[in-house]
Structure formats: C-alpha cells, structure tokens
Protein backbone atom coordinates (compact mmCIF):
# COMPACT_ATOMS: atom_id res chain seq x y z
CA UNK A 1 0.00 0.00 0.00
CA UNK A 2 1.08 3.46 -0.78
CA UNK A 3 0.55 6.71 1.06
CA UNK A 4 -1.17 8.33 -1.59
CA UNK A 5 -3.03 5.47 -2.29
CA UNK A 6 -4.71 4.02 0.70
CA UNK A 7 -6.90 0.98 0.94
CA UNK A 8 -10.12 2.52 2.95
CA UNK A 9 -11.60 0.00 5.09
CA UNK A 10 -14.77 -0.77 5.40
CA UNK A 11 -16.98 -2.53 8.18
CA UNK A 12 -19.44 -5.37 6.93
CA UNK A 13 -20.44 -6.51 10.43
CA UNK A 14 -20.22 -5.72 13.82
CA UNK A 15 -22.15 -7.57 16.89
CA UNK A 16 -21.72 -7.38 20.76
CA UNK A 17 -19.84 -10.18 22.28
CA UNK A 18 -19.12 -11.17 25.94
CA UNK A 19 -18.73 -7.15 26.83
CA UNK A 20 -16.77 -5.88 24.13
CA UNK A 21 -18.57 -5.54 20.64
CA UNK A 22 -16.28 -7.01 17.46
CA UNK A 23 -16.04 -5.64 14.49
CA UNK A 24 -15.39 -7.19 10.76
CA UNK A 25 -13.57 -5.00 8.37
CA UNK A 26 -12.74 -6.15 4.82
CA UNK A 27 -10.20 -4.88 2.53
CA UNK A 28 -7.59 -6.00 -0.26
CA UNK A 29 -4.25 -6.67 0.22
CA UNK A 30 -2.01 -7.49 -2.69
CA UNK A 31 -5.20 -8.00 -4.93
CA UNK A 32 -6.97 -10.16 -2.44
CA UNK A 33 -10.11 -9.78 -0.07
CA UNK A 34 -9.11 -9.99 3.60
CA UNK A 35 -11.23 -9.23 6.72
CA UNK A 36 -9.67 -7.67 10.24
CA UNK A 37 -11.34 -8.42 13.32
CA UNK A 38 -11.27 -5.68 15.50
CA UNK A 39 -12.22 -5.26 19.40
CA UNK A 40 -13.44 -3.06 21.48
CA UNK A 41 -13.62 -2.90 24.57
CA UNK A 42 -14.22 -0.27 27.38
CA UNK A 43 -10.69 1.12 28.17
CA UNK A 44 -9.63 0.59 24.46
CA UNK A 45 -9.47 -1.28 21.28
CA UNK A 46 -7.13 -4.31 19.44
CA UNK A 47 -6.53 -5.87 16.15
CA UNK A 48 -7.66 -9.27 17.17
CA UNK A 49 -7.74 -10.93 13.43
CA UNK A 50 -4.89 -8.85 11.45
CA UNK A 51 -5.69 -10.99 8.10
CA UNK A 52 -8.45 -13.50 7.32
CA UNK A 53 -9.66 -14.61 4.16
CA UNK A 54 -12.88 -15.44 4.82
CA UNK A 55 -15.50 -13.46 7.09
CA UNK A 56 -16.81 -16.45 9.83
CA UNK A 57 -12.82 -17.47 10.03
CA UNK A 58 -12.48 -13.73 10.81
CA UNK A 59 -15.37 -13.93 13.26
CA UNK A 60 -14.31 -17.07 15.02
CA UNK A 61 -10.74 -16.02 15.63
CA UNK A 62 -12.01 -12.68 17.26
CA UNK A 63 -14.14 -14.97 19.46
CA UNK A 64 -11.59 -16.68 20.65
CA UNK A 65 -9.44 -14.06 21.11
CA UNK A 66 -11.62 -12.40 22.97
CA UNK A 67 -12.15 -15.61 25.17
CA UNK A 68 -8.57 -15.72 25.95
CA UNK A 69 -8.17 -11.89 26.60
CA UNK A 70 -11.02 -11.49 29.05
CA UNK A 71 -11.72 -14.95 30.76
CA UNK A 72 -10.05 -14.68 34.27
C-alpha cells in the first residue's frame, strides 16, 4: 500500500460479544479480499484478526481471542 493510495476500510459486520462488541472490516491486500477483526472494549481497542480470508474465520478467531483476553 502506498501513502497516496490508501486501501479505505470498510466494516461489513459488527455484533456485541461477551462485553466488548467485534467488528469485521474487509479490505484488499495485494489484490486479495481480507477481513480484520477488531475489538473493542471499554478502556480501548485491538486488532484481534490482522488478516483473514474469509468473514466467519475472521469472526471465530475474534471470538476466541476475545475468550482468551477477558476470561479470568
């Protein structure tokens, strides 16, 4: 990706989960469709899914990750 020429992404689906709510991005990278998973929670937010190719792979990841971030 170039500066002048950034890839603007764009949420397809976001959902409350456990607390935090997670949100699907997709974008291209190198030609291809990828999805982000992104969290947020109340004192901040994380990249929990940096690259996915497909959006429930996206979605599961961020699920987990969120179950091993927050699970005491």
């Amino acid at each position: 990706m170039h500066i002048a020429d950034p890839d603007h992404i764009k949420t397809v689906f976001a959902f409350p989960y456990r607390g935090v709510t997670i949100q699907i991005t997709s974008g291209t990278h190198l030609g291809v469709k990828i999805y982000t998973a992104w969290v947020d929670y109340p004192t901040g937010s994380a990249i929990a899914v940096p690259k996915a190719y497909s959006r429930s792979d996206a979605i599961r990841r961020a699920k987990q990750w969120v179950m091993q971030k927050f699970t005491l």
